[in-house]
Protein backbone atom coordinates (compact mmCIF):
# COMPACT_ATOMS: atom_id res chain seq x y z
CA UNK A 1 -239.91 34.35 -71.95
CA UNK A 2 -239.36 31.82 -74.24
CA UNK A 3 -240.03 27.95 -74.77
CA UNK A 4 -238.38 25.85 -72.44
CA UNK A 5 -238.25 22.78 -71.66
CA UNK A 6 -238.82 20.84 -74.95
CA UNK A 7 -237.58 17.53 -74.96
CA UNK A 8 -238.67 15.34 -77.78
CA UNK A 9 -239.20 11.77 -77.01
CA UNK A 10 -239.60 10.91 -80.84
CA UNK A 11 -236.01 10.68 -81.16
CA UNK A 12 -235.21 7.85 -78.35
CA UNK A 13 -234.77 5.18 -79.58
CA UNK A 14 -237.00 2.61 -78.26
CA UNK A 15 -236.51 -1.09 -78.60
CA UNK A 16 -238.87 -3.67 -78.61
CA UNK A 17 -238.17 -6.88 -76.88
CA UNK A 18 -238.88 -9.58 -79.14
CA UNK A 19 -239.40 -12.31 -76.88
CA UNK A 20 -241.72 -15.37 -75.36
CA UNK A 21 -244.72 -14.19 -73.45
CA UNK A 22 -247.01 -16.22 -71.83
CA UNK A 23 -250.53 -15.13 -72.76
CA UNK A 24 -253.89 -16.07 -70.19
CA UNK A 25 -256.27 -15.19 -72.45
CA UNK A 26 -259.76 -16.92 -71.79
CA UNK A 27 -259.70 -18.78 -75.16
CA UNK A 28 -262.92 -21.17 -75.91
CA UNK A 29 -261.63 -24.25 -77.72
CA UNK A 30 -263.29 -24.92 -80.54
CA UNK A 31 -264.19 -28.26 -80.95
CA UNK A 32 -264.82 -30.33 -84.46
CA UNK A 33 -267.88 -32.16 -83.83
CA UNK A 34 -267.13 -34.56 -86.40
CA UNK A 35 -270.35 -37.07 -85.72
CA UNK A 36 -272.31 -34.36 -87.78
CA UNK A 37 -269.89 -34.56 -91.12
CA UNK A 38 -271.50 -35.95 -94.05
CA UNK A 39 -269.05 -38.98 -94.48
CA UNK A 40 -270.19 -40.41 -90.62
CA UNK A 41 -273.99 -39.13 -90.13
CA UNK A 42 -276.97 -41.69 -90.04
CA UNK A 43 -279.39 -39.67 -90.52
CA UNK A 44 -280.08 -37.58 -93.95
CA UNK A 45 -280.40 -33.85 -93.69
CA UNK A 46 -281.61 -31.45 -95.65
CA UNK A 47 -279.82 -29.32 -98.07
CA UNK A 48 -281.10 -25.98 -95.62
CA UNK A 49 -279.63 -28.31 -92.63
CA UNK A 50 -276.62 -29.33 -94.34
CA UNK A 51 -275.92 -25.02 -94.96
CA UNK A 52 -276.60 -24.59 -91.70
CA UNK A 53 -274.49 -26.90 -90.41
CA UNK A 54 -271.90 -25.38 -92.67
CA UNK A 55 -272.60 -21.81 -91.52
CA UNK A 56 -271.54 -23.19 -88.02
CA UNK A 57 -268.52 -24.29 -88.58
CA UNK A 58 -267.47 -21.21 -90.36
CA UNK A 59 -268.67 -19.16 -87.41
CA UNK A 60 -265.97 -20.97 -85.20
CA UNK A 61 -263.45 -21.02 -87.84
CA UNK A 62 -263.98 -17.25 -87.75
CA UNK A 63 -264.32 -17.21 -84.07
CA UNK A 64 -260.87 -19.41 -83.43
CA UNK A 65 -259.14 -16.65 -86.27
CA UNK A 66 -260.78 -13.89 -83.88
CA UNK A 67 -258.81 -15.42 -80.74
CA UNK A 68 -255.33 -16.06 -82.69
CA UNK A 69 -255.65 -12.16 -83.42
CA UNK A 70 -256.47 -10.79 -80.01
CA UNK A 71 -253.65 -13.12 -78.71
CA UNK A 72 -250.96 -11.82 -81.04
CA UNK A 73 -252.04 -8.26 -80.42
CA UNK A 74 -251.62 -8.58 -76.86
CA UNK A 75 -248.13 -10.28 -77.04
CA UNK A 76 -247.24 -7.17 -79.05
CA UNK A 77 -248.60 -4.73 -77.00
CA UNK A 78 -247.35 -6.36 -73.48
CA UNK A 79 -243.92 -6.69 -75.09
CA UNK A 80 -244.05 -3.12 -75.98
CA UNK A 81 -244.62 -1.58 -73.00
CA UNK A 82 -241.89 -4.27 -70.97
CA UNK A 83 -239.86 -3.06 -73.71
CA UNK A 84 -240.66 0.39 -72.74
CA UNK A 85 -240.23 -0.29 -68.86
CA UNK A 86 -236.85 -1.79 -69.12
CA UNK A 87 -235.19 1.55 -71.12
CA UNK A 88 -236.62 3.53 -68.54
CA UNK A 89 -234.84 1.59 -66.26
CA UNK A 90 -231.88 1.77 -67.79
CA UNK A 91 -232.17 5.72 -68.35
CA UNK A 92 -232.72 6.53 -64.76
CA UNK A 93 -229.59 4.82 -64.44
CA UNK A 94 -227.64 7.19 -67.35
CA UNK A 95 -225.06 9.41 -65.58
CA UNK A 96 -224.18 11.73 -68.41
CA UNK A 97 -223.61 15.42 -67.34
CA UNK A 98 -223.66 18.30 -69.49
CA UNK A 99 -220.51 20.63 -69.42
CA UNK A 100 -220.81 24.68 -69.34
CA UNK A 101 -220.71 25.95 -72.89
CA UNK A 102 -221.48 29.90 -72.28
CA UNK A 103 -221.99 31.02 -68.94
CA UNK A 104 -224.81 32.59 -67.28
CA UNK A 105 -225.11 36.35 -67.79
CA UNK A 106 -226.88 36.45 -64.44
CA UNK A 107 -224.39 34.61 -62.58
CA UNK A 108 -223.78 31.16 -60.87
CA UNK A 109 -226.57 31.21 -57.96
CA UNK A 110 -230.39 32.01 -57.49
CA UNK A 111 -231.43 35.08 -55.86
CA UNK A 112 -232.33 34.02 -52.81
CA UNK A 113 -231.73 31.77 -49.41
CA UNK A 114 -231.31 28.50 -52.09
CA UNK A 115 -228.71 29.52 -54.23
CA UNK A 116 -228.42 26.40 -55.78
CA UNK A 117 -231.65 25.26 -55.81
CA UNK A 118 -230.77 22.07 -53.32
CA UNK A 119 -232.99 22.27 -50.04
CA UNK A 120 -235.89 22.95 -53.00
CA UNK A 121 -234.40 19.51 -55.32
CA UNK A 122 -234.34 17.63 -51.99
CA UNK A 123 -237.66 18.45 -51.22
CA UNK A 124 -239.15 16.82 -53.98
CA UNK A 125 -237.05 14.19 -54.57
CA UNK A 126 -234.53 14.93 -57.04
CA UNK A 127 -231.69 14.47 -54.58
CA UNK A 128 -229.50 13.47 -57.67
CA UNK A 129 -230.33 16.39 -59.80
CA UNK A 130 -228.35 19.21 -60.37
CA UNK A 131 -228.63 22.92 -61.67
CA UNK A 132 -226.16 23.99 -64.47
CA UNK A 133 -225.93 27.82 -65.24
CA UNK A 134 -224.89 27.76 -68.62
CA UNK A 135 -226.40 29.53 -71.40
CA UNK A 136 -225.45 27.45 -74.04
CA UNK A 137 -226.93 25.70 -76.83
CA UNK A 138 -228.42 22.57 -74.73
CA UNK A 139 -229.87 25.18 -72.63
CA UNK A 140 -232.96 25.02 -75.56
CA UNK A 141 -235.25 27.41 -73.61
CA UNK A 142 -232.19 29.84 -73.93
CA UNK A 143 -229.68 30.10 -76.44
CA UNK A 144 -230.61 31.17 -80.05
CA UNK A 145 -233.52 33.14 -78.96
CA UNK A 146 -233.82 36.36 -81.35
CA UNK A 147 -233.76 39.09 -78.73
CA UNK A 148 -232.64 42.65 -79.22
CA UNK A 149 -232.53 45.89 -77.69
CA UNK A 150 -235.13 46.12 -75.14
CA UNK A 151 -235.89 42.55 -75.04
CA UNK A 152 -234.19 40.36 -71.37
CA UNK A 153 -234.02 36.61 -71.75
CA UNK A 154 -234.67 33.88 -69.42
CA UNK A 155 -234.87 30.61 -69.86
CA UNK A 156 -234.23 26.88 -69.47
CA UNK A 157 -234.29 23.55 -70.04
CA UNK A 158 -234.57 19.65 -68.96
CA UNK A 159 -233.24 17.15 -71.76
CA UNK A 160 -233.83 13.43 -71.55
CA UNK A 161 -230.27 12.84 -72.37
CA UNK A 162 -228.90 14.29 -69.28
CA UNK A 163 -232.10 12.51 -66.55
CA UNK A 164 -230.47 14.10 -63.35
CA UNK A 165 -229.62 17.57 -64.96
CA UNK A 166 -231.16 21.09 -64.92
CA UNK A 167 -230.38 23.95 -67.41
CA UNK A 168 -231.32 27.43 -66.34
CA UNK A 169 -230.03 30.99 -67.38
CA UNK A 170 -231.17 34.61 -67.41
CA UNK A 171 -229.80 37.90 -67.83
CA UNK A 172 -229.18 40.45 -65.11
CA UNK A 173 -232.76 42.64 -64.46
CA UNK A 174 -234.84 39.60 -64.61
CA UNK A 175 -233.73 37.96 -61.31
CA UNK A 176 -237.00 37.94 -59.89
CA UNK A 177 -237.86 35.39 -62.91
CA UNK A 178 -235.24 32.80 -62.27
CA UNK A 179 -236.23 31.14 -59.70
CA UNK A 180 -239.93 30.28 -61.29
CA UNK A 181 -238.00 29.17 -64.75
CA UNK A 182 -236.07 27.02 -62.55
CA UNK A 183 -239.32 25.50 -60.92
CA UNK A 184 -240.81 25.07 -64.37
CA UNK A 185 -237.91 22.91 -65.17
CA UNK A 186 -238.11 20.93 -62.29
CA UNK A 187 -241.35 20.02 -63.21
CA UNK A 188 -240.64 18.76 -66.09
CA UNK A 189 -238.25 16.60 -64.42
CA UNK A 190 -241.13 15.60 -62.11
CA UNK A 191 -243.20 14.53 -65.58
CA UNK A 192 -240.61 12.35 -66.88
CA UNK A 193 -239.99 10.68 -63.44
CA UNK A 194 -243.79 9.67 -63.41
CA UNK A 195 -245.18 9.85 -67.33
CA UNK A 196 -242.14 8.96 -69.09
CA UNK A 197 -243.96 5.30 -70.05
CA UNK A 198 -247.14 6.98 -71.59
CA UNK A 199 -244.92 9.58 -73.45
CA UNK A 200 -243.01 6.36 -75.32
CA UNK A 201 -246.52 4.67 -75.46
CA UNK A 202 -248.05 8.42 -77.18
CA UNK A 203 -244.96 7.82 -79.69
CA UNK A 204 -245.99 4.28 -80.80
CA UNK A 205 -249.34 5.23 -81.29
CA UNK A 206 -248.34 7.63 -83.60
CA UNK A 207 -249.05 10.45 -81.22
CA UNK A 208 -246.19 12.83 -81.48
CA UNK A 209 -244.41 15.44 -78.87
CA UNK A 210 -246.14 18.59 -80.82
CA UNK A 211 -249.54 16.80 -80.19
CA UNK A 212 -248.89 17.10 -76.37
CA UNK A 213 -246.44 20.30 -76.49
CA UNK A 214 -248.69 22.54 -74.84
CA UNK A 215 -250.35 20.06 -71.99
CA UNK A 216 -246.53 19.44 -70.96
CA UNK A 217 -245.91 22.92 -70.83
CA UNK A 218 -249.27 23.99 -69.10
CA UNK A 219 -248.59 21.46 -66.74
CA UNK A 220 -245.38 22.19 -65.19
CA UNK A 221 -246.09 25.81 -65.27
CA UNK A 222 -249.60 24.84 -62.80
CA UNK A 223 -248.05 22.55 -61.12
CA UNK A 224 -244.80 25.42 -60.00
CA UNK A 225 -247.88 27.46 -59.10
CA UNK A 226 -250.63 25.26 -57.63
CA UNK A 227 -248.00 22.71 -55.90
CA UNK A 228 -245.00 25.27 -55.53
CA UNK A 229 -246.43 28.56 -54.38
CA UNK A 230 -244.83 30.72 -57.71
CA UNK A 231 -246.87 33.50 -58.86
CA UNK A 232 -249.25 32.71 -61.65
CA UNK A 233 -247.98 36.24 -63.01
CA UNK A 234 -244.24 34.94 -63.63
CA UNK A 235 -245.73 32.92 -66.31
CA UNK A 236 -248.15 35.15 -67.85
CA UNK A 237 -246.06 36.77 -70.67
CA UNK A 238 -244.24 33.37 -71.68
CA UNK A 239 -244.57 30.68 -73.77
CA UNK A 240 -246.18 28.30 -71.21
CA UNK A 241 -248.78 30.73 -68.97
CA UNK A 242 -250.95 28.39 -66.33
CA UNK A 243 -254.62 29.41 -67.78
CA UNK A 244 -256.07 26.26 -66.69
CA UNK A 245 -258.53 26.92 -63.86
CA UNK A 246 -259.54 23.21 -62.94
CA UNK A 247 -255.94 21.73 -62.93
CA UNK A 248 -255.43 19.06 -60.58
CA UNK A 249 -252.23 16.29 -60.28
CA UNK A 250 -253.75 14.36 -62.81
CA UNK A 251 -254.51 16.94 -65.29
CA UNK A 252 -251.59 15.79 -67.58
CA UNK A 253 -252.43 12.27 -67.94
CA UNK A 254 -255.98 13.18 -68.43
CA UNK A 255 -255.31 15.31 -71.46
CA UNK A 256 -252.68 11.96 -73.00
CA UNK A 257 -255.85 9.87 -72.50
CA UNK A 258 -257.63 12.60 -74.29
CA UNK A 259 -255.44 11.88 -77.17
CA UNK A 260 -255.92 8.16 -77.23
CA UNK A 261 -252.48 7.41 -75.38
CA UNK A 262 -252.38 4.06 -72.89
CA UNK A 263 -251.59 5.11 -69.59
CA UNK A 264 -251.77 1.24 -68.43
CA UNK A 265 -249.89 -1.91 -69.12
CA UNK A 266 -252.12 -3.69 -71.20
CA UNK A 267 -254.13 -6.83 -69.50
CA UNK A 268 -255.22 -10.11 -71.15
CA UNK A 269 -259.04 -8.89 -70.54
CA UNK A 270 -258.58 -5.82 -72.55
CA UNK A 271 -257.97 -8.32 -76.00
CA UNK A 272 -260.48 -11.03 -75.09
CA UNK A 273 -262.60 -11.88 -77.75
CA UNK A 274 -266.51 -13.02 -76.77
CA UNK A 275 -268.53 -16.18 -78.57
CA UNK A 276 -271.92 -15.22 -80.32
CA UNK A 277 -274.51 -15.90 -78.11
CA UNK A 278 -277.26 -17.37 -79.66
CA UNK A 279 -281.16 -17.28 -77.85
């Protein structure tokens, strides 16, 4: 069976908001203390006092520099991922639908008592998704797959440019394998619905959709089996096989962590910068 499901969040593109944001971070003022400059003290000091003195005020020059740079790295980061937010927003929203380009060699329904895949989409909460049979070239678990005599193809695919859409195809003699493709690719659907912000926060940390490829892929093949009841078997000879004995719901998320990706909005206490503190 081959790869389905890749969707490549690299190419979005994702703005970033440049606008006011009103930082709270705990910022110690640093104050002048300007009795102790040379031009206004009474009392003489030593050249070891006087660099001493000296040292001080570069430690707070230093310290104030430390704040200004903690506060500008959290405007950027908390405008990033409001940035982020408010696209998602607006792509939930997108209402573009695919239209058939080949049709499905194994017909226009799922074998089955859900021929369309609704009373299982309703069940999950993808009441405005819908399946397309079409084994075209969006269909990018499907079409241009080099199969040959002897070789049956199924496959499928969810794309980020059509949110509430599902491709799926197969050829006739592997029925029994369209339904769990379909499930796959419904799961991937249920990753974008709930991940979607730490997949665009992965791609500004430089952390690209091959570095995560085969956690996506693992987990919407274990989460069809361990959540959905399909056979563990139906996934065994293709590209995406659930091998992961320990998976759990947050399996996913705990392998983007893994990888240094923020699955968090970031918080004023994350970039606060601490004074020396001196016995």
């Amino acid at each position: 069976m081959p790869d389905h499901g890749e969707v490549n969040p690299a190419r979005l593109w994702i703005p970033v908001l440049a606008g006011a944001l009103t930082v709270a971070l705990g910022i110690t003022t640093v104050i002048g203390l300007e009795w102790l400059t040379a031009d206004r003290r009474r009392t003489a000091v030593t050249a070891s006092q006087a660099d001493a003195i000296a040292d001080v005020f570069a430690e707070k020059r230093a310290f104030a520099a430390d704040i200004r740079g903690a506060r500008g790295r959290y405007v950027e980061a908390a405008a990033a991922w409001e940035a982020d937010a408010a696209w998602i927003a607006q792509w939930r929203e997108g209402d573009a639908a695919p239209q058939p380009a080949a049709p499905n060699p194994g017909g226009q329904a799922f074998p089955g008592d859900d021929p369309q895949g609704r009373a299982f989409l309703d069940a999950i909460g993808a009441a405005d998704v819908t399946v397309i049979f079409d084994s075209g070239p969006e269909n990018c678990g499907y079409a241009g797959q080099e199969d040959g005599p002897g070789f049956l193809v199924v496959g499928g695919c969810y794309q980020t440019g059509y949110p509430d859409w599902l491709f799926v195809a197969w050829e006739p003699g592997v029925e029994d394998l369209a339904w769990p493709i379909f499930v796959h690719e419904a799961m991937h659907w249920y990753q974008y619905q709930n991940y979607f912000p730490y997949l665009l926060a992965a791609e500004r940390a430089g952390i690209t959709h091959d570095d995560y490829e085969w956690a996506l892929e693992t987990d919407a093949s274990c989460r069809a089996v361990h959540e959905h009841g399909v056979d563990p078997s139906a996934f065994e000879d293709s590209s995406s096989p659930c091998e992961i004995d320990d998976w759990h719901d947050g399996w996913f998320v705990d392998q983007l962590v893994g990888l240094g990706v923020r699955t968090s909005a970031p918080t004023p206490e994350e970039f606060e910068v601490s004074a020396v503190v001196r016995p």
